[in-house]
Structures are given as C-alpha cells and as structure tokens.
C-alpha atoms as a PDB file:
ATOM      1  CA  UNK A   1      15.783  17.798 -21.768  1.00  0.00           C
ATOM      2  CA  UNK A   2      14.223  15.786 -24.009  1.00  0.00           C
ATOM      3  CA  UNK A   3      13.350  12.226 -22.682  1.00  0.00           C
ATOM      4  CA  UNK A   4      15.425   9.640 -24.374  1.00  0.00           C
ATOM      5  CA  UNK A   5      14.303   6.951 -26.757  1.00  0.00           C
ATOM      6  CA  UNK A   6      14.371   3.162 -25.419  1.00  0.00           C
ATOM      7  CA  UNK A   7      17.093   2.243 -27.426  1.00  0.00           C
ATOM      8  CA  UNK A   8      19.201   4.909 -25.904  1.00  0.00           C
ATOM      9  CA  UNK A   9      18.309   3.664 -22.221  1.00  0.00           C
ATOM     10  CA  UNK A  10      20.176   0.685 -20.801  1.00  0.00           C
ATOM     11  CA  UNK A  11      18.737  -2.329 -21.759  1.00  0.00           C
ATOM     12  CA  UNK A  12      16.289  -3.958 -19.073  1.00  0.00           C
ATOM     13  CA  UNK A  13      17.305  -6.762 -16.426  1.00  0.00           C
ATOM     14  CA  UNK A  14      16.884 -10.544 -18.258  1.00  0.00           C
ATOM     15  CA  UNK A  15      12.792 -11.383 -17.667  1.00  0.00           C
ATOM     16  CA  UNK A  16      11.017  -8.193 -17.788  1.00  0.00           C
ATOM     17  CA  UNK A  17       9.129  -6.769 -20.227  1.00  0.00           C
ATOM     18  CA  UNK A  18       5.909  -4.554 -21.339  1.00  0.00           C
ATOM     19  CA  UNK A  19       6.087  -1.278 -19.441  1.00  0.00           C
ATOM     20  CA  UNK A  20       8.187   0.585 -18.867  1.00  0.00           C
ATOM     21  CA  UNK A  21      10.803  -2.086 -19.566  1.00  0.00           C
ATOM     22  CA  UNK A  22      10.423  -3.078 -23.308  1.00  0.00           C
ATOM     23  CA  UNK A  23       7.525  -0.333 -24.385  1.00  0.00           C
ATOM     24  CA  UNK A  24       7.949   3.082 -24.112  1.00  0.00           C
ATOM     25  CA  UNK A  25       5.531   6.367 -24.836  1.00  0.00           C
ATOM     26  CA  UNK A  26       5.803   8.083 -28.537  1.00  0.00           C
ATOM     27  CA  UNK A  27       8.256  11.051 -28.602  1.00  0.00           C
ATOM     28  CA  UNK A  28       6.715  14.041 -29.389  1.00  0.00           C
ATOM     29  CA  UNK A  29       7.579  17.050 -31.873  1.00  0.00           C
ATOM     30  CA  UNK A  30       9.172  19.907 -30.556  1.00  0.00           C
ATOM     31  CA  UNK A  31       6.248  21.919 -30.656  1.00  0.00           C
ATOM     32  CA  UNK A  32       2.823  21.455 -29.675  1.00  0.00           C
ATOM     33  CA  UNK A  33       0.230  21.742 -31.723  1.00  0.00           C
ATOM     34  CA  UNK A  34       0.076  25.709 -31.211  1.00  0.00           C
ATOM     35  CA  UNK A  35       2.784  25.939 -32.319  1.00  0.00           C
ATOM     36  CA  UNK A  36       3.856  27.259 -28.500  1.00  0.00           C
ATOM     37  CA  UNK A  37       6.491  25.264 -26.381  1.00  0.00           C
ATOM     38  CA  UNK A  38       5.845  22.225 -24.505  1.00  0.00           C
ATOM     39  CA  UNK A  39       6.151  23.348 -20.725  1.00  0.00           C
ATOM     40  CA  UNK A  40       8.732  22.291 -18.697  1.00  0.00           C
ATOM     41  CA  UNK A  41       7.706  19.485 -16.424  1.00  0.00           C
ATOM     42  CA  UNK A  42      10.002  18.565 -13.359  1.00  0.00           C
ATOM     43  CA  UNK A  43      10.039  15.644 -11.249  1.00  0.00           C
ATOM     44  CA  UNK A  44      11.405  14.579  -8.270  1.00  0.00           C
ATOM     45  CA  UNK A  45      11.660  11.165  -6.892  1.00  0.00           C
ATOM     46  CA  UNK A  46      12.525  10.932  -3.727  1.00  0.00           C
ATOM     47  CA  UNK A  47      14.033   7.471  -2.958  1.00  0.00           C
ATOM     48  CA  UNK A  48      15.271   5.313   0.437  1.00  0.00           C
ATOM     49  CA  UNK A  49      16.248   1.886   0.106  1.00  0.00           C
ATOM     50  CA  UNK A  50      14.027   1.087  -2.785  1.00  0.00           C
ATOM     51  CA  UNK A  51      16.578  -0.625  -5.303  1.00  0.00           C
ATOM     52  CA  UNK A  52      13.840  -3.447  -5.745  1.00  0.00           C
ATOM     53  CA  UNK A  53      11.549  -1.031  -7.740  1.00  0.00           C
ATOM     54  CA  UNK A  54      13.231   2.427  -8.145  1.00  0.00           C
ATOM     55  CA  UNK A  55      14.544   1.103 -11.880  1.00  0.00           C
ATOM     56  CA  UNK A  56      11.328   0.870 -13.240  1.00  0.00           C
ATOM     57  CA  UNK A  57      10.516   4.182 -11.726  1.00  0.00           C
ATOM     58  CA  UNK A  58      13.168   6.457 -13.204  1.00  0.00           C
ATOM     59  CA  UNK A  59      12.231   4.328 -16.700  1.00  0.00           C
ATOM     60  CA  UNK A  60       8.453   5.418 -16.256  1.00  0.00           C
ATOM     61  CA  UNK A  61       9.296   9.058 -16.187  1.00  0.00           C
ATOM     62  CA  UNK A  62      12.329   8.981 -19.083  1.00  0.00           C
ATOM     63  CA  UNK A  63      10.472   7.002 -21.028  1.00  0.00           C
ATOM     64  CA  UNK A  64       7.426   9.386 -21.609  1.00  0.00           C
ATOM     65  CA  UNK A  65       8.615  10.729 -24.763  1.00  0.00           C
ATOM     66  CA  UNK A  66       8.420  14.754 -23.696  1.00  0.00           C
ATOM     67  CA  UNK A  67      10.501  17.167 -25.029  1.00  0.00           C
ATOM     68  CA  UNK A  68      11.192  19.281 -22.117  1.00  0.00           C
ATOM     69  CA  UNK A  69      11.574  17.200 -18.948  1.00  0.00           C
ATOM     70  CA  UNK A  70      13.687  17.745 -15.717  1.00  0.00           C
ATOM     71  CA  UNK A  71      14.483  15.232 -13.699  1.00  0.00           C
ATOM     72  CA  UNK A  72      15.667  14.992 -10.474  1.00  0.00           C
ATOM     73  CA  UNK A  73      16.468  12.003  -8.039  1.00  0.00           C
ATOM     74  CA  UNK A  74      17.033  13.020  -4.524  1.00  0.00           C
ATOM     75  CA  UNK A  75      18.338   9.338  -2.350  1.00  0.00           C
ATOM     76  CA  UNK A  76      18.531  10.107   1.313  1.00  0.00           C
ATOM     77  CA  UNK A  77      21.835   7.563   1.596  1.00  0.00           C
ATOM     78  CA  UNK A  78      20.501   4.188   0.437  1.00  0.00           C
ATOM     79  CA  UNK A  79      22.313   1.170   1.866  1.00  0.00           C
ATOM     80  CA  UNK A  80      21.353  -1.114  -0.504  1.00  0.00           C
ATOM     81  CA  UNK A  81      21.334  -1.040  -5.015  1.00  0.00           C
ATOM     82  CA  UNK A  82      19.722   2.289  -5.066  1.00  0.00           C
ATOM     83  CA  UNK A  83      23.004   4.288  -6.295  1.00  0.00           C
ATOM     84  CA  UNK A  84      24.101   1.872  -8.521  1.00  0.00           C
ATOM     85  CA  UNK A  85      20.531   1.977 -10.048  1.00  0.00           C
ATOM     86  CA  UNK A  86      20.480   5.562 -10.352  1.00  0.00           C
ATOM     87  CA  UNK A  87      24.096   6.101 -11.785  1.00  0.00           C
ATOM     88  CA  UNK A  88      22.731   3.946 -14.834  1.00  0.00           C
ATOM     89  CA  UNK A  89      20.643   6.474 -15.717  1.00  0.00           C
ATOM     90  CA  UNK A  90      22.872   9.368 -14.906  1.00  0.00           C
ATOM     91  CA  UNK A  91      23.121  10.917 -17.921  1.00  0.00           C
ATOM     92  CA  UNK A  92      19.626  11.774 -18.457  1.00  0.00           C
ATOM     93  CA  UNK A  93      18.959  13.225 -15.024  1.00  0.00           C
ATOM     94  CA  UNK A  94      19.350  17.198 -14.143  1.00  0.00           C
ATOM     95  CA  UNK A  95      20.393  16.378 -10.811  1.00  0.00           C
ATOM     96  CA  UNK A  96      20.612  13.179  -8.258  1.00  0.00           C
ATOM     97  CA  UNK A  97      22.445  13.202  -5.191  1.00  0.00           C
ATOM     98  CA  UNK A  98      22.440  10.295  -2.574  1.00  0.00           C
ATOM     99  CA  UNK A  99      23.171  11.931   1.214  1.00  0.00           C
ATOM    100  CA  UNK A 100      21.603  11.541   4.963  1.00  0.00           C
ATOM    101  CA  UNK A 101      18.308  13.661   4.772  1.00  0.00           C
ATOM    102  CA  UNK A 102      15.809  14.556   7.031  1.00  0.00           C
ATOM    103  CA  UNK A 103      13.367  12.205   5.684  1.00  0.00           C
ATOM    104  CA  UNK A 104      11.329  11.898   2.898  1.00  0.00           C
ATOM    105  CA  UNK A 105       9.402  15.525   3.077  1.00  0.00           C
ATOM    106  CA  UNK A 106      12.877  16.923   3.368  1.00  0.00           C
ATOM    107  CA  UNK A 107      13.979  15.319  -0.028  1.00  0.00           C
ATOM    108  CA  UNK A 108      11.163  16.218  -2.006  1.00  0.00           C
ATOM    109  CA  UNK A 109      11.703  19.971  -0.684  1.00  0.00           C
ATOM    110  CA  UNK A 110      15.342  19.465  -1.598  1.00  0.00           C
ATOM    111  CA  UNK A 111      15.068  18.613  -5.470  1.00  0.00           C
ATOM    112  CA  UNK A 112      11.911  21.143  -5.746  1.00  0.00           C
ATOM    113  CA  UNK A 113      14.534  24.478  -4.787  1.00  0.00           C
ATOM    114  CA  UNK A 114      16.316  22.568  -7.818  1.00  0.00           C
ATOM    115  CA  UNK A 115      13.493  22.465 -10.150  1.00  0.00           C
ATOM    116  CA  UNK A 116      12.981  24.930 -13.041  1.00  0.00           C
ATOM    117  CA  UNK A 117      10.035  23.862 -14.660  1.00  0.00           C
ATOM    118  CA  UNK A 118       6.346  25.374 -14.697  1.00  0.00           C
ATOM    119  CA  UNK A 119       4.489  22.282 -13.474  1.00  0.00           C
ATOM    120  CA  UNK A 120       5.931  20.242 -10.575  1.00  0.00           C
ATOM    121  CA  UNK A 121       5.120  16.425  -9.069  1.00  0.00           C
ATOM    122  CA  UNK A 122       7.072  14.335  -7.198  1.00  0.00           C
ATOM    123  CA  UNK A 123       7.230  10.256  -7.820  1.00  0.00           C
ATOM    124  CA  UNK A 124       8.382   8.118  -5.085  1.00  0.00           C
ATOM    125  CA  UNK A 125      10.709   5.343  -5.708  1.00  0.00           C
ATOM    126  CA  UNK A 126       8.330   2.625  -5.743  1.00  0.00           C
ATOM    127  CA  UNK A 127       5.625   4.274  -8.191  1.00  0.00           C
ATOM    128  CA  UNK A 128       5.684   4.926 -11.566  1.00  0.00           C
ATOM    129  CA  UNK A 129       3.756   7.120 -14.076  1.00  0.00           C
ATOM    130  CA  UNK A 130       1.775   5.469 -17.233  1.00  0.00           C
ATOM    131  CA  UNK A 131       2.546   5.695 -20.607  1.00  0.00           C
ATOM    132  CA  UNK A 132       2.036   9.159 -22.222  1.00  0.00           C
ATOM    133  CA  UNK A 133       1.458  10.581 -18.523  1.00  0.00           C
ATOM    134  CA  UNK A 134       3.276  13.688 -19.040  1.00  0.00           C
ATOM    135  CA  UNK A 135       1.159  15.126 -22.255  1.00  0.00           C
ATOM    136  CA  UNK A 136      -1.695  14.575 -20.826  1.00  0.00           C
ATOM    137  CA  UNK A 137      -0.498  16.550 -17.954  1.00  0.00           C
ATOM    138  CA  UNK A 138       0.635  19.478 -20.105  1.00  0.00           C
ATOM    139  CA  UNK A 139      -2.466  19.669 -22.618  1.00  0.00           C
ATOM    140  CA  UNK A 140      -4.200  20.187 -19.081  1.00  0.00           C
ATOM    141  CA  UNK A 141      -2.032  23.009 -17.862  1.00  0.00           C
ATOM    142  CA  UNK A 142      -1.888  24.404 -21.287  1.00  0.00           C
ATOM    143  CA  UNK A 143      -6.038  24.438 -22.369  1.00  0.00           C
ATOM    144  CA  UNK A 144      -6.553  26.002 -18.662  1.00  0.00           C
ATOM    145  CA  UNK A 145      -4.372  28.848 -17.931  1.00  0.00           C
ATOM    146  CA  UNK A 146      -6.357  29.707 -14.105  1.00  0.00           C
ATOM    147  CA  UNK A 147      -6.191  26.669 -13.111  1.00  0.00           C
ATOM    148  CA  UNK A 148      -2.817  25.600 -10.451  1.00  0.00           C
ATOM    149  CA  UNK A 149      -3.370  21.967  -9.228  1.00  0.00           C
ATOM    150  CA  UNK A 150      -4.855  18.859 -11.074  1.00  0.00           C
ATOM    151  CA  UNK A 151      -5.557  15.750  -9.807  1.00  0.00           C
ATOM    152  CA  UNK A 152      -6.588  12.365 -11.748  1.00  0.00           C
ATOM    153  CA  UNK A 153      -7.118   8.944 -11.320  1.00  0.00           C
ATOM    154  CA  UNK A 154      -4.127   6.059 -10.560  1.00  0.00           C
ATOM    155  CA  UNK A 155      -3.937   2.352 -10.261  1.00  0.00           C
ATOM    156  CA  UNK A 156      -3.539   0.522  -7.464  1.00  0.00           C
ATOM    157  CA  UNK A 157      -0.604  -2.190  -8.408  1.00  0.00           C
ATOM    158  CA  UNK A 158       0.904  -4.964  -6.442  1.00  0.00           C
ATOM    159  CA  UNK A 159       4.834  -5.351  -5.606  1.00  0.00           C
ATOM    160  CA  UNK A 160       5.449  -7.186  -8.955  1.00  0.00           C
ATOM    161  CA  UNK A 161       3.182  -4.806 -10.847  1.00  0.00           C
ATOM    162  CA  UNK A 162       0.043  -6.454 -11.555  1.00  0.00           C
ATOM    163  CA  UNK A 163      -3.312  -4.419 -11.489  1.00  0.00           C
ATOM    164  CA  UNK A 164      -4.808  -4.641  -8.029  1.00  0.00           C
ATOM    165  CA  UNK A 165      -7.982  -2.144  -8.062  1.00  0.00           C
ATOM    166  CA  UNK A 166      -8.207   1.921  -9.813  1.00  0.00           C
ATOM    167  CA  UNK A 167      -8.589   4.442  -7.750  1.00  0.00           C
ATOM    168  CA  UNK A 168     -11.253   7.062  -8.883  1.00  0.00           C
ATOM    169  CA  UNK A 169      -9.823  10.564  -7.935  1.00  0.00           C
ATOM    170  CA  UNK A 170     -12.383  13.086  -6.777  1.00  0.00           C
ATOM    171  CA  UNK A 171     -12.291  17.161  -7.659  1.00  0.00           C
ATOM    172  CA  UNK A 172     -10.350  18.508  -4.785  1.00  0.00           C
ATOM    173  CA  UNK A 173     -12.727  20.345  -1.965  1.00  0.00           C
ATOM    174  CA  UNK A 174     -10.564  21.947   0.219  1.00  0.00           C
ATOM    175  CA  UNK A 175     -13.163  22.872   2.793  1.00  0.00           C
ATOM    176  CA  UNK A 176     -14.076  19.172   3.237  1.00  0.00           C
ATOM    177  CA  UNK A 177     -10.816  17.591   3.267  1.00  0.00           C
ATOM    178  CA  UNK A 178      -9.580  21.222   5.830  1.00  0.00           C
ATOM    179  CA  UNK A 179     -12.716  19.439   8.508  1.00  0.00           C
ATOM    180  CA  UNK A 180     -13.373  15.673   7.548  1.00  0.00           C
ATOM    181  CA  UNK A 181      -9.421  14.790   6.489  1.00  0.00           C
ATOM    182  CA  UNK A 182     -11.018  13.148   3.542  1.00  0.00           C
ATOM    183  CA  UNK A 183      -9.487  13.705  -0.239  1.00  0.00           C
ATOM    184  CA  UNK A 184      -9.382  11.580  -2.651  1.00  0.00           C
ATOM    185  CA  UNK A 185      -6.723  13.280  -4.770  1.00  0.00           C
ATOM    186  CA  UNK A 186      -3.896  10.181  -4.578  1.00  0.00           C
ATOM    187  CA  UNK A 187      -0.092  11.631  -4.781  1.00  0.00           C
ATOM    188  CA  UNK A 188       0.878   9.952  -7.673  1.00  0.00           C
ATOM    189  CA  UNK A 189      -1.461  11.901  -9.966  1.00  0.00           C
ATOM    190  CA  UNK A 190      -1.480  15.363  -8.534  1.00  0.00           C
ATOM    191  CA  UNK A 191       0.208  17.930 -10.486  1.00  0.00           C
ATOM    192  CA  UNK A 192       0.687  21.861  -9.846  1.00  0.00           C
ATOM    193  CA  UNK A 193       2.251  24.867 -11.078  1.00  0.00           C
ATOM    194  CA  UNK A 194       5.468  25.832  -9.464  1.00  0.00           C
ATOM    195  CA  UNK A 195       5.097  29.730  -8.685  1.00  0.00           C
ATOM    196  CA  UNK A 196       2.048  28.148  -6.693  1.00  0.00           C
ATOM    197  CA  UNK A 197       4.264  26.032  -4.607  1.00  0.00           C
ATOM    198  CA  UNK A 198       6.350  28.822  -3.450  1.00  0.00           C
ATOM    199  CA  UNK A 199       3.262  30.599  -2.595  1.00  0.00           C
ATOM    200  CA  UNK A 200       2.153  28.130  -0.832  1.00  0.00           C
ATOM    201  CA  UNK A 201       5.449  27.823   1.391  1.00  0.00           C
ATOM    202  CA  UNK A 202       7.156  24.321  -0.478  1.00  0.00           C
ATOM    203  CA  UNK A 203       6.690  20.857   2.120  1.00  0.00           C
ATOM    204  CA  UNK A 204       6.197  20.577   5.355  1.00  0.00           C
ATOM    205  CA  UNK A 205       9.491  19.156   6.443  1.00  0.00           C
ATOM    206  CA  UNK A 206       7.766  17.873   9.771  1.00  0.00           C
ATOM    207  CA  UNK A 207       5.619  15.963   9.159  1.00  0.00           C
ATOM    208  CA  UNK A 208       6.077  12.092   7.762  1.00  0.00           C
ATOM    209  CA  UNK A 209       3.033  10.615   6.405  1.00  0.00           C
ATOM    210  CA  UNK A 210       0.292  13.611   5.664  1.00  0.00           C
ATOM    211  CA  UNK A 211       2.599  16.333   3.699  1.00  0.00           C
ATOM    212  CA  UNK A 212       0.935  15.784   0.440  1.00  0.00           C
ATOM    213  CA  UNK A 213      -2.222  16.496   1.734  1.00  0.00           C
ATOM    214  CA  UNK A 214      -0.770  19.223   3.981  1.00  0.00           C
ATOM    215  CA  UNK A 215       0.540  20.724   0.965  1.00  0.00           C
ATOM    216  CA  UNK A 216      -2.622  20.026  -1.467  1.00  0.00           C
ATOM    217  CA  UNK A 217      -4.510  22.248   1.070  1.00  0.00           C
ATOM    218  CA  UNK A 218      -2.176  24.866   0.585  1.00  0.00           C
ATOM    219  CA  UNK A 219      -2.346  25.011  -3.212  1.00  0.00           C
ATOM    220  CA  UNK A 220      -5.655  24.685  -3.698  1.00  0.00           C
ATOM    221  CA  UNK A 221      -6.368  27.778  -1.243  1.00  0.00           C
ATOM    222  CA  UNK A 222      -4.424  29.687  -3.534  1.00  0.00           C
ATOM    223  CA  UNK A 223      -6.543  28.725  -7.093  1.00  0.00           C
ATOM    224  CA  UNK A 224      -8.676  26.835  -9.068  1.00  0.00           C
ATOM    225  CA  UNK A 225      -8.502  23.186  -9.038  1.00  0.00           C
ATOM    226  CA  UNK A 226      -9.747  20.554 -11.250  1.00  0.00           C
ATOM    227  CA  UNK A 227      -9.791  16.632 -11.700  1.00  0.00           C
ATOM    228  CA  UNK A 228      -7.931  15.564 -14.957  1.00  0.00           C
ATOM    229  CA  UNK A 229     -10.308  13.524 -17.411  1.00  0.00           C
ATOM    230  CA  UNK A 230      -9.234  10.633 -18.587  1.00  0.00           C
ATOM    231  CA  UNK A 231      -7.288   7.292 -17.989  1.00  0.00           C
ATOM    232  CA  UNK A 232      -5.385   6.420 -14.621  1.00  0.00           C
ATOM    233  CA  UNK A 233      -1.815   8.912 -15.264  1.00  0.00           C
ATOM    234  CA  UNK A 234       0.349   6.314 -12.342  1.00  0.00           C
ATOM    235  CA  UNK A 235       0.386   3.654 -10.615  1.00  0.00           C
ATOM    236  CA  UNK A 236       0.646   3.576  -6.448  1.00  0.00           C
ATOM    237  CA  UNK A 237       2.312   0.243  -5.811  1.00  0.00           C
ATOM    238  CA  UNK A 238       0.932  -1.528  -2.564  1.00  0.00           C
ATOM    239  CA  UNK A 239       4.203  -3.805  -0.501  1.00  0.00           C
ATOM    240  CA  UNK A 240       4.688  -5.108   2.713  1.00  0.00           C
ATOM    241  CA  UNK A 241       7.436  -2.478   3.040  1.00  0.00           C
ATOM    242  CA  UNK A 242       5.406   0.880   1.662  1.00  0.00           C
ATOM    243  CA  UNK A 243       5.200   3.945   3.890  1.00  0.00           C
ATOM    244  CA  UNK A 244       1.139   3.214   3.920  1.00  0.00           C
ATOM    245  CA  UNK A 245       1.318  -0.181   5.123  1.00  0.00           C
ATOM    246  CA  UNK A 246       3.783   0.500   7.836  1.00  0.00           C
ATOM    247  CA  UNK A 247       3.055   4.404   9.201  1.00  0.00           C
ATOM    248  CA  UNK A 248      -0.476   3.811  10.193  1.00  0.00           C
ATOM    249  CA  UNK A 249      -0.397   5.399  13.530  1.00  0.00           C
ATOM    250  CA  UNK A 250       1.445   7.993  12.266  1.00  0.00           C
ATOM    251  CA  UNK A 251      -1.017   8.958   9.164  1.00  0.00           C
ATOM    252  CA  UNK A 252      -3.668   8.983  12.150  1.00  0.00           C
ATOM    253  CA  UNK A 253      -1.901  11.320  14.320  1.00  0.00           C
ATOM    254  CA  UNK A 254      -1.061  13.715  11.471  1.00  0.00           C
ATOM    255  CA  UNK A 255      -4.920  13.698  10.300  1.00  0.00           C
ATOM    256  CA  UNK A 256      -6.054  14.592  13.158  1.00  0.00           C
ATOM    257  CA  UNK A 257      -3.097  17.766  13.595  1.00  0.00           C
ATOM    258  CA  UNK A 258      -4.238  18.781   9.832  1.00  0.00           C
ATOM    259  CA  UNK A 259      -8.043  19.049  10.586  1.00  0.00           C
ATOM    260  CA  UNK A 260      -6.578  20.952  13.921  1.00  0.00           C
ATOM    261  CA  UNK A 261      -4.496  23.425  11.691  1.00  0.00           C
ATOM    262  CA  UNK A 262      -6.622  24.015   8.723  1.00  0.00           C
ATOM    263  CA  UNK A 263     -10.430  23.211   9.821  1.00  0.00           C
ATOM    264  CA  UNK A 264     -12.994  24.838  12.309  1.00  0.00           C
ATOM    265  CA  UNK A 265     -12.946  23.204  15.701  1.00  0.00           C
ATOM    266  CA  UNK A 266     -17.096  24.737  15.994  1.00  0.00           C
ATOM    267  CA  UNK A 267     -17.342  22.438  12.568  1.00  0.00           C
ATOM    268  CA  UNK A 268     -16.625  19.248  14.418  1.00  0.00           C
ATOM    269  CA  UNK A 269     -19.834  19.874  16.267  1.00  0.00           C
ATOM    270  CA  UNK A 270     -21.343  19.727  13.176  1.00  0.00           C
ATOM    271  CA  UNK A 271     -19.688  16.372  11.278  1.00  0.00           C
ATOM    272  CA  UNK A 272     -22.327  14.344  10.494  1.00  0.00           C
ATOM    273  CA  UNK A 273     -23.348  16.962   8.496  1.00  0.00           C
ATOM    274  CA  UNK A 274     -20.002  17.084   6.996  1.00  0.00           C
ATOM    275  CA  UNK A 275     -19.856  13.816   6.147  1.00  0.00           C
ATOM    276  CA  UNK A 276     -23.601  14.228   4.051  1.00  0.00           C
ATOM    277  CA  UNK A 277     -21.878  16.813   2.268  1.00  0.00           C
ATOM    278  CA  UNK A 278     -19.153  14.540   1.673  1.00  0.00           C
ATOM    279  CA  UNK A 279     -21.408  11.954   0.646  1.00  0.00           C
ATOM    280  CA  UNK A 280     -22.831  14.384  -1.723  1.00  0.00           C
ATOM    281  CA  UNK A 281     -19.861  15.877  -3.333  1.00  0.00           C
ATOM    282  CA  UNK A 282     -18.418  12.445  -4.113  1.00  0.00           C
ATOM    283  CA  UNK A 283     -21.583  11.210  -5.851  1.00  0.00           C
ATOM    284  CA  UNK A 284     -20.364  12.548  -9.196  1.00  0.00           C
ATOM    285  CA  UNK A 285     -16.850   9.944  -9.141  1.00  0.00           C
ATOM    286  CA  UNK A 286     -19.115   6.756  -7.980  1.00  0.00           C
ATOM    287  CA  UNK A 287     -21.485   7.125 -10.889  1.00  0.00           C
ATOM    288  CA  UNK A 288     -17.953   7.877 -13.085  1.00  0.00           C
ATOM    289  CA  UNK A 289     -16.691   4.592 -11.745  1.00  0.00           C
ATOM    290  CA  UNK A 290     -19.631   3.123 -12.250  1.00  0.00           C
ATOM    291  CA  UNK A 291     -20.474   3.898 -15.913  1.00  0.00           C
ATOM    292  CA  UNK A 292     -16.469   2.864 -16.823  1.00  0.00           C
ATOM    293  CA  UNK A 293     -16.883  -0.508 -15.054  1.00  0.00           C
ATOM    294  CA  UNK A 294     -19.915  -1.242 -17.242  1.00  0.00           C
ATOM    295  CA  UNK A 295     -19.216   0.474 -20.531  1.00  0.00           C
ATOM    296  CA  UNK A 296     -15.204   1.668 -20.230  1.00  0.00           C
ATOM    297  CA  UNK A 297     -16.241   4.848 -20.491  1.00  0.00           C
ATOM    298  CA  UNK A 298     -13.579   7.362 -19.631  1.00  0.00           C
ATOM    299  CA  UNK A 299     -14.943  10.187 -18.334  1.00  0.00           C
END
C-alpha cells in the first residue's frame, strides 16, 4: 500500500499540530532511484489501552509517504478509545483486530505470521516513528544486501511529546549484551529482515519485558548487523503508565534468565573484564554524541 497523503487522513483532534498531526513526510515516486522497487516494509503495533496516544502512532507510520507499506494493528481487547481510534484509520491498514491476547509478545507474534514484507519492526501504541523514518530504513536495507538487523538512534519524549533527552544507539555486540545484558539498540529503531525472523524462531511469547532483546540476540547470531547513520528514526515516549516505568522487577528477573540462556556462566567469573570491554566498545557512540552536541554533527 501506498501511505496516504494528509489530506486523505481524518483531520486531527481541535489543538494539535506539527507532527504527525498537521505535517506529514514527502511521498515518494514509485521507484527508487535504481530504478528497482521500494521494499515492502511491515509494521505492527501492538496496542492495550493506549487510546491517549495510539492516534498519533498509527499517523506516524501512514504518514511516512512510502509506497509500499503494510500495516498492521494487533489490540489485545482495549477497554477504553482504542477501537474507535483504530477504526478511523481502517481503511489504510492490512489488518487490525482487537481480541483477548496473551500479552504483548503474543500480539506482536500475531500480526508478524500476517506480515508480507521484507523488513519487519514493530511500534507500540505509545511511540511513534519520525518523519521520513521509513526511507531511511529502506536505503539501508537496500545499499547493504548482507546485512539482517539495523539499529539507530531515537528520542526520548515525554507523555505530551516534548523532547526529553536522545538516545545514542550503539552497533549491536551480541557477545556482550549474551554476558553483561547490556545493548543499547532501543526497540523503536531496530529494524530486520523477515526470512531472518523466522530463522530466528519469531517472539518469545513468555516472556513480558526482555523479548526485544531476547529476540535481537537471535537475529544478530544469524548475520551482520550494523547501526543506521543518521538522525533519531522514533521517538520512545516516557509516562507514568509505560511498560518501563511500571515492570521494573520484571525487566530484572528476565535479564538475569537472558544472560542465563544465551551467555557463559565461566564468563561471569570474569565480568569486570566484561564490563572494560564494554567500556571500550561503546567509546565510539560517546565521542558520536559528543561531537553532535557541540557541532550537530550527524554521524
């Protein structure tokens, strides 16, 4: 599908403006510069009880201006707005559904055996991507053919959108992350090729807090990764209600059964010289941070 114009969207709720609510990314040819096809991207939001925010969400992602989207919206029975919300934007969805799931690894799994396209993400219902997101993404994908999962910086944002702090994504390591539980890939702007998530065995429907990074150590044991260049591709909205600020002792619990599962139990002998080597790999992003807080320099 291609992603709709703004003036084909329904028109915003009175008072809100700028993105994604009034702007909206430039649509694209049909082709890209190749001449080759724009891949298909699909995303899946999965979405609880989030009518406060999920609107501007679904606008973030139709309002990228891609010519061959799929979107799908996967609501695990919201009790509130949420299905209203979504039925606005019915017509340019390839799927929604709003039932009892199993949680929100379930309902990611759920609209991913619906998704057709060659690069996958998923957006929760409080997030949203940044203008022109998606061709960034694909001009990756496209310019490096080995390469299955890509990670780049996002924004930290507040619950009425305002720019709290960026978050400087560092080039995946599985080993490290596999023994320390450190990452620094943040959900929002990870994306991956799909025949690589079937390798890898989809989401682990178990577990509540870590399966990103359950499921980022999967792909990236299967190929190359890489950090994607450039300016912050989404923002990860910070509220009293988010999953981080409420699962804590879960997200410890679930770090620690990760490092169990994928790490070296002799290696924990051994952390502090983990952590150097942490110290070391990460060097790279704080002198990146540092050089665009002084000059803007995207790097």
């Amino acid at each position: 599908m291609r992603c709709p114009t703004l003036s084909e969207l329904p028109p915003p709720p009175p008072g809100r403006t700028g993105w994604p609510w009034t702007d909206e990314s430039s649509q694209l040819p049909d082709a890209m510069p190749d001449g080759h096809p724009w891949p298909r991207v699909s995303i899946v939001t999965p979405s609880y009880n989030q009518g406060q925010f999920i609107e501007e969400t679904i606008r973030s992602v139709l309002l990228q201006g891609y010519p061959n989207l799929e979107y799908i919206v996967i609501d695990g029975g919201s009790m509130d707005d949420s299905v209203e919300i979504i039925r606005k934007y019915e017509p340019w969805l390839a799927y929604w559904v709003s039932e009892p799931d199993n949680g929100q690894a379930h309902a990611i799994n759920k609209g991913f055996q619906r998704a057709t396209g060659e690069i996958l993400a998923w957006l929760n219902s409080d997030d949203r991507y940044r203008p022109g997101a998606l061709v960034r993404i694909a001009h990756f994908f496209s310019t490096r053919p080995n390469v299955i999962f890509g990670n780049g910086d996002v924004n930290y944002i507040d619950a009425e959108g305002r720019f709290l702090e960026r978050i400087y994504a560092i080039r995946p390591n599985r080993f490290l992350t596999a023994n320390l539980g450190f990452h620094g890939w943040p959900q929002q702007g990870c994306f991956w090729r799909r025949w690589a998530y079937e390798k890898a065995g989809g989401m682990d429907d178990s577990l509540r807090f870590c399966m990103d990074r359950d499921l980022f150590i999967r792909l990236v044991a299967i190929g190359p990764s890489a950090r994607i260049a450039g300016p912050p591709l989404a923002d990860f909205r910070m509220h009293d209600s988010a999953k981080s600020s409420k699962l804590l002792d879960v997200a410890k619990h679930e770090r620690k059964l990760l490092i169990a599962r994928y790490g070296s139990l002799r290696l924990q002998w051994f952390r502090p010289l983990l952590i150097v080597y942490w110290r070391l790999w990460t060097k790279p992003t704080k002198l990146r941070a540092r050089l665009h807080r002084a000059y803007g320099w995207e790097l």
